[in-house]
Protein backbone atom coordinates (compact mmCIF):
# COMPACT_ATOMS: atom_id res chain seq x y z
CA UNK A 1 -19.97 60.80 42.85
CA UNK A 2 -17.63 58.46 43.71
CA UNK A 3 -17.61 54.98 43.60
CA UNK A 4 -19.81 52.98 46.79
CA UNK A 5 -17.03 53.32 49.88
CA UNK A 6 -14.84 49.79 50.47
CA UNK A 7 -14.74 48.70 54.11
CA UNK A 8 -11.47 47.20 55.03
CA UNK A 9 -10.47 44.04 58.01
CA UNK A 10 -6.95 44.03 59.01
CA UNK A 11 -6.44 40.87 61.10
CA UNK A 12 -3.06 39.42 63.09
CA UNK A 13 -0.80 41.76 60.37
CA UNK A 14 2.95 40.91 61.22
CA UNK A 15 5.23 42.29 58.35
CA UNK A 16 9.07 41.31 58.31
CA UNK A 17 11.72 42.56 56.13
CA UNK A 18 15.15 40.57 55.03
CA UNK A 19 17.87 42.52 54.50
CA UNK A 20 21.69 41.50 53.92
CA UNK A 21 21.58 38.82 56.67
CA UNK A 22 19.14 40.72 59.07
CA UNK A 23 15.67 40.61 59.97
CA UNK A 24 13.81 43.59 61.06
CA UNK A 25 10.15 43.24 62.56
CA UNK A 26 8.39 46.30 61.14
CA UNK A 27 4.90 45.54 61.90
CA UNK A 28 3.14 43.15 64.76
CA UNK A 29 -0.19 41.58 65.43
CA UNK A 30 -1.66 44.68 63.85
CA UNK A 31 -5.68 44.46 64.29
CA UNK A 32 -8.13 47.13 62.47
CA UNK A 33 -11.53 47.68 60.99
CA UNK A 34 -12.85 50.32 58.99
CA UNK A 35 -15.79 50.69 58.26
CA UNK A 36 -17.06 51.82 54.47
CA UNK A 37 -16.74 55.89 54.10
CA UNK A 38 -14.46 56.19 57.57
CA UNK A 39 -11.70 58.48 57.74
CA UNK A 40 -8.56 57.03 59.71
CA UNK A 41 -5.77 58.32 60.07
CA UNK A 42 -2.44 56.40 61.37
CA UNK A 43 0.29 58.43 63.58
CA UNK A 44 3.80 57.06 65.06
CA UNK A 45 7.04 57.83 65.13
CA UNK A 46 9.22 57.10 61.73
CA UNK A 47 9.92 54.10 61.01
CA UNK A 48 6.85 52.40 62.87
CA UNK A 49 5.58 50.90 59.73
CA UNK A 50 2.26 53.66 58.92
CA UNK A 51 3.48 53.60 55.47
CA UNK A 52 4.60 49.50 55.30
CA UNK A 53 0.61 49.57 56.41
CA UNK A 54 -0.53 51.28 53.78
CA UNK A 55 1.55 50.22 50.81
CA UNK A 56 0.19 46.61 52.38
CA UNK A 57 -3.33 48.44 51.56
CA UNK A 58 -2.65 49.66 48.01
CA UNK A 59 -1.55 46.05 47.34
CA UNK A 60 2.33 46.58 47.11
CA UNK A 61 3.49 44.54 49.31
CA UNK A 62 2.39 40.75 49.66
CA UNK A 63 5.03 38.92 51.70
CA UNK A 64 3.81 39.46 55.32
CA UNK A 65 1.44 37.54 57.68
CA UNK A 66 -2.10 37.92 58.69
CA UNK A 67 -5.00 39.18 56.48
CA UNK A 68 -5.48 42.27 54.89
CA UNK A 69 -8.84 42.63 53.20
CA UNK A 70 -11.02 44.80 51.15
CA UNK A 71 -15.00 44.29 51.57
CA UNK A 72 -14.23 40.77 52.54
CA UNK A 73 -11.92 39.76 50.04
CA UNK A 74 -7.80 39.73 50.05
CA UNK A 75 -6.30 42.24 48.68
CA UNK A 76 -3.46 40.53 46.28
CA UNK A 77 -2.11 43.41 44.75
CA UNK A 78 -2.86 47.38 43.50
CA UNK A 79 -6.33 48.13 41.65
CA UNK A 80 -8.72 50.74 40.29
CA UNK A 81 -10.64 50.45 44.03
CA UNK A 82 -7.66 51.99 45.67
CA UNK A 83 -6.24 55.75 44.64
CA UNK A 84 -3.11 56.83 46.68
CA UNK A 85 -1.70 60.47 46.41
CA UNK A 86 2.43 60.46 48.46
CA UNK A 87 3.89 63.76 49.89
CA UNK A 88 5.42 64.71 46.86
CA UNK A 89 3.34 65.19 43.90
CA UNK A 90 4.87 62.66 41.41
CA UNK A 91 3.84 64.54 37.92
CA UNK A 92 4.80 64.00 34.87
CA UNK A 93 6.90 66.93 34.15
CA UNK A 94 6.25 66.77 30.57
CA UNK A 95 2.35 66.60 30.80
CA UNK A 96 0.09 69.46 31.11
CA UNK A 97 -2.49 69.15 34.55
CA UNK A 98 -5.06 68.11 32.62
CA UNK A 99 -2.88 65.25 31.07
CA UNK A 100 -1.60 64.08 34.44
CA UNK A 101 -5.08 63.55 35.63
CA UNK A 102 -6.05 61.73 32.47
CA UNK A 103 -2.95 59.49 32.79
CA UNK A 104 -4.48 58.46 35.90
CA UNK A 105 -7.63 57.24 34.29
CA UNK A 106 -7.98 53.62 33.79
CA UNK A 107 -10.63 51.36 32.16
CA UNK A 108 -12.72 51.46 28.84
CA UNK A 109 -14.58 54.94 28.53
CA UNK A 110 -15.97 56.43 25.82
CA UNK A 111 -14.49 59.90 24.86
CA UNK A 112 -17.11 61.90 26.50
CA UNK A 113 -17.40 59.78 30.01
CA UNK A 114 -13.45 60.58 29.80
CA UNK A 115 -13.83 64.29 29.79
CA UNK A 116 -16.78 64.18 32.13
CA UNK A 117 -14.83 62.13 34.64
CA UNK A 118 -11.30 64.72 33.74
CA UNK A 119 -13.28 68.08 34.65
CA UNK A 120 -15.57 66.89 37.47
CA UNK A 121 -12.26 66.05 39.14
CA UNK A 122 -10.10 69.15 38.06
CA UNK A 123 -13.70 71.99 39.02
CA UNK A 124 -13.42 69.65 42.26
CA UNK A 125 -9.76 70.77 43.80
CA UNK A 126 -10.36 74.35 41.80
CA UNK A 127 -7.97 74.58 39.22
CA UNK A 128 -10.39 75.39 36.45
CA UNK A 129 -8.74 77.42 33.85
CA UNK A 130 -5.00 75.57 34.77
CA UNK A 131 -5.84 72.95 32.79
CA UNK A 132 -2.79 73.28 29.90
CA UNK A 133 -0.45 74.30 32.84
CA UNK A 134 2.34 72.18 33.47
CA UNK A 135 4.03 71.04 36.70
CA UNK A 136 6.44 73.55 36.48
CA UNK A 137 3.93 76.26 36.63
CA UNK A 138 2.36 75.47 39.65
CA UNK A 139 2.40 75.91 43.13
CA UNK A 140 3.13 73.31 45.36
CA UNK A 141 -0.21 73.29 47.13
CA UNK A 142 -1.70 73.08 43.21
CA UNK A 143 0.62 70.76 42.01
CA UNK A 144 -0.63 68.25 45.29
CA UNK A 145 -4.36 69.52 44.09
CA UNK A 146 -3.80 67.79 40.73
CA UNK A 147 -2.05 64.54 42.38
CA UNK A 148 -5.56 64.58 44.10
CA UNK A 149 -7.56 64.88 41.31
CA UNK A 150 -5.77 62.14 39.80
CA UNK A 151 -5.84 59.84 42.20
CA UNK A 152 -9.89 60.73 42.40
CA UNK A 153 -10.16 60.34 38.76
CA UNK A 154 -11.10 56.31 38.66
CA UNK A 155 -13.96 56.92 41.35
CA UNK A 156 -11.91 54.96 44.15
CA UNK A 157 -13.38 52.99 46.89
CA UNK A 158 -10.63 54.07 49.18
CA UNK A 159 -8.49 57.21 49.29
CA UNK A 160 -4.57 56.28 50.84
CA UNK A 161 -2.94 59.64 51.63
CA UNK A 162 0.84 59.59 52.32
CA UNK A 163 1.42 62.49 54.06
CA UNK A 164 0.41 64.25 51.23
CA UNK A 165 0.50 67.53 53.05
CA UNK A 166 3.79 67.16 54.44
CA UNK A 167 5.74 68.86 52.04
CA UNK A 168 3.94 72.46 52.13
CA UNK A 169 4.24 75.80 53.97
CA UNK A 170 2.17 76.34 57.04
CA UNK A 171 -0.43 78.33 55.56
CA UNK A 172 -0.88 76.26 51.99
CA UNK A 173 -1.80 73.36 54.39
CA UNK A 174 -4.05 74.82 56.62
CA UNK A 175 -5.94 75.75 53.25
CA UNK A 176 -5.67 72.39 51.66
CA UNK A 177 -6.49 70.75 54.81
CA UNK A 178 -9.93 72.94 54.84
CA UNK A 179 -10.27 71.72 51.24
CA UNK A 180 -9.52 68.44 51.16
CA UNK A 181 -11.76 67.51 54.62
CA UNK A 182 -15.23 69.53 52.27
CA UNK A 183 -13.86 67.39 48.86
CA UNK A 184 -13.56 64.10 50.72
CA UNK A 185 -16.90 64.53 52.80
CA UNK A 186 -18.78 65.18 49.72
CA UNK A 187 -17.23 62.17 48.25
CA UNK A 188 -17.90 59.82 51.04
CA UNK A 189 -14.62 57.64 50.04
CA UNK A 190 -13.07 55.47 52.61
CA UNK A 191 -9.62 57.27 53.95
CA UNK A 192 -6.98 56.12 55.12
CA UNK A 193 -3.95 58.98 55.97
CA UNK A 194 -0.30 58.48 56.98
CA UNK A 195 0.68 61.03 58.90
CA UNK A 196 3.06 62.46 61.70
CA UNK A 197 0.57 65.72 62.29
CA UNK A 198 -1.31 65.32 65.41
CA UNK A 199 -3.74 68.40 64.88
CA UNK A 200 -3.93 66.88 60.98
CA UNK A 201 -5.20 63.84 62.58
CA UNK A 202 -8.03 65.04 64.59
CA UNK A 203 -8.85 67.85 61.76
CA UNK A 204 -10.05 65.05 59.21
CA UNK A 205 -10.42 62.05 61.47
CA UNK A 206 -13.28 59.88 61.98
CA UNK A 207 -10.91 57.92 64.10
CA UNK A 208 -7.57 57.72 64.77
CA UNK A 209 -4.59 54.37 65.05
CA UNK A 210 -1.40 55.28 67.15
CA UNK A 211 1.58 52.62 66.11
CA UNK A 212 4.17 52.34 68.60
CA UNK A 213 7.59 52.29 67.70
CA UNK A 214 9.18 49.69 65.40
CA UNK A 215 7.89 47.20 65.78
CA UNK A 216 4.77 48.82 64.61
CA UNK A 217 1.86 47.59 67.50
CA UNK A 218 -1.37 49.43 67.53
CA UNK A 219 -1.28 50.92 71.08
CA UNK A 220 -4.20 52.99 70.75
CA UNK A 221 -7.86 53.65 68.75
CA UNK A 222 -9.64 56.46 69.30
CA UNK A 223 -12.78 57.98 67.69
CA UNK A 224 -13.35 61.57 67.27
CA UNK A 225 -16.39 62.47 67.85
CA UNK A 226 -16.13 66.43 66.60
CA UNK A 227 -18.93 68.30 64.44
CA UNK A 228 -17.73 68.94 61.00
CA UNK A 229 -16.17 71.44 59.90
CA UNK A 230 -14.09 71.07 63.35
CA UNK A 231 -12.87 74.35 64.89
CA UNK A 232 -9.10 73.52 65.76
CA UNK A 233 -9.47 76.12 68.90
CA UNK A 234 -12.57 74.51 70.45
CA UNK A 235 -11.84 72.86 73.98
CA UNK A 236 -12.54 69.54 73.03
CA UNK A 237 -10.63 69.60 69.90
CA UNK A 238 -7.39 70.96 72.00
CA UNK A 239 -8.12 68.41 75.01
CA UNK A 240 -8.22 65.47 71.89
CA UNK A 241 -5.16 66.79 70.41
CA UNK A 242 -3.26 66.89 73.84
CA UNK A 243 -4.39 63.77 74.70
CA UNK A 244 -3.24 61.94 71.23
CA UNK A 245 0.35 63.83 71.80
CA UNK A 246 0.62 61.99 75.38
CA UNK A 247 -0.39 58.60 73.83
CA UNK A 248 2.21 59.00 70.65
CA UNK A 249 5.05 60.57 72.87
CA UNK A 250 4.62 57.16 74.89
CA UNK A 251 4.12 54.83 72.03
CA UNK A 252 7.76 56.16 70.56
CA UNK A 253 9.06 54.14 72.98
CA UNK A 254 9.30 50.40 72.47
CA UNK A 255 8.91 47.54 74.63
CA UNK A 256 12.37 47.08 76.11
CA UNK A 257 11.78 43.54 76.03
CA UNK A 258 10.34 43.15 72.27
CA UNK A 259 13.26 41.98 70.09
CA UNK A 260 12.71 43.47 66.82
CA UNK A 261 15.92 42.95 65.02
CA UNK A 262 18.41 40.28 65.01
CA UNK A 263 20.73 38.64 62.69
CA UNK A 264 19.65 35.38 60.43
């Protein structure tokens, strides 16, 4: 099993970056709770600062204002607690699978914990029997498996997913996305996913953040309150997606009168 689930207190985050003389505002007053084993997922328009958010999450970025904390306590940089897996898969070309999800193993194990820990993770996203494959010879919807199962790997209190579906055909995600909502339940790992997917969104959600557009305000929370798995042609589902769509069509429009970049 994994690791107990982290809860994590956003509070007043404002995040500014300098850049050859300018300043741009990517993230204001941003205010969220989640609580241990919650699934969230943040959608916006690009460049509303979802993934400024969540590298502030992984511990990546330090320079902004506000808090940003995990069970109570600030998060100063990245650690074993927090796994991330990004859109792309980010192997090591010249390691095998099983060697990619090793290198992701941190911390003083004794040989056999190691190989527990290394198969549990690989029989969980199904690629048994790949296990001396390399990158090369997989499939992009196994190559994201194994950038799962080695972000798992360390028994993380909290998941970050980068759009980590993004990248695949239609019908590899709809199968991942059935795969990864049974993995991640049976885990019970805090989530937190980056993406521009509205039906994504309510498919794993426990609740889900609209940002509005740079700068990055939350305009909207909204628990889902769906049985599990959720059946994406239900009524409610469709009237939860359409209403999410409304709310993120009108949060892609700023605040005419929010000044979010100017010169220094």
């Amino acid at each position: 099993m994994a690791a107990t689930a982290a809860g994590i207190t956003v509070r007043g985050l404002h995040k500014i970056f300098r850049h050859k003389g300018r300043v741009v505002e990517a993230l204001q007053d941003i205010h969220l709770e989640i609580k241990p084993g919650q699934f969230l997922a943040l959608v916006g328009s690009s460049g509303c600062g979802k993934t400024t958010l969540l590298r502030i999450l992984l511990g990546l970025e330090r320079d902004f204002e506000g808090e940003a904390l995990l069970d109570g306590a600030p998060i100063t940089g990245p650690g074993l607690d927090r796994g991330i897996v990004f859109q792309e898969h980010r192997l090591l070309p010249w390691l095998t699978l099983k060697e990619n999800v090793a290198f992701g193993l941190r911390g003083v194990l004794d040989r056999a914990e190691r190989e527990l820990r290394i198969a549990r993770v690989i029989h969980l996203v199904g690629l048994e029997g790949f296990e001396n494959a390399y990158p090369g010879q997989l499939s992009g919807g196994m190559a994201q498996r194994t950038a799962i199962a080695r972000a798992l790997v360390n028994r993380p209190k909290v998941l970050l997913l980068d759009e980590p579906l993004g990248a695949l055909d239609a019908l590899t995600r709809l199968k991942l996305q059935r795969e990864l909502d049974a993995l991640l339940r049976a885990e019970g790992v805090t989530t937190v996913l980056v993406t521009h997917d509205i039906e994504e969104a309510v498919y794993f959600s426990d609740r889900v953040a609209v940002l509005s557009a740079r700068p990055g305000r939350l305009k909207r929370s909204l628990a889902v309150h769906l049985p599990r798995p959720r059946d994406r042609n239900s009524r409610e589902f469709l009237a939860l997606k359409d209403e999410l769509l409304e709310e993120f069509q009108l949060a892609e429009h700023p605040d005419p009168d929010s000044k979010i970049e100017y010169a220094i």
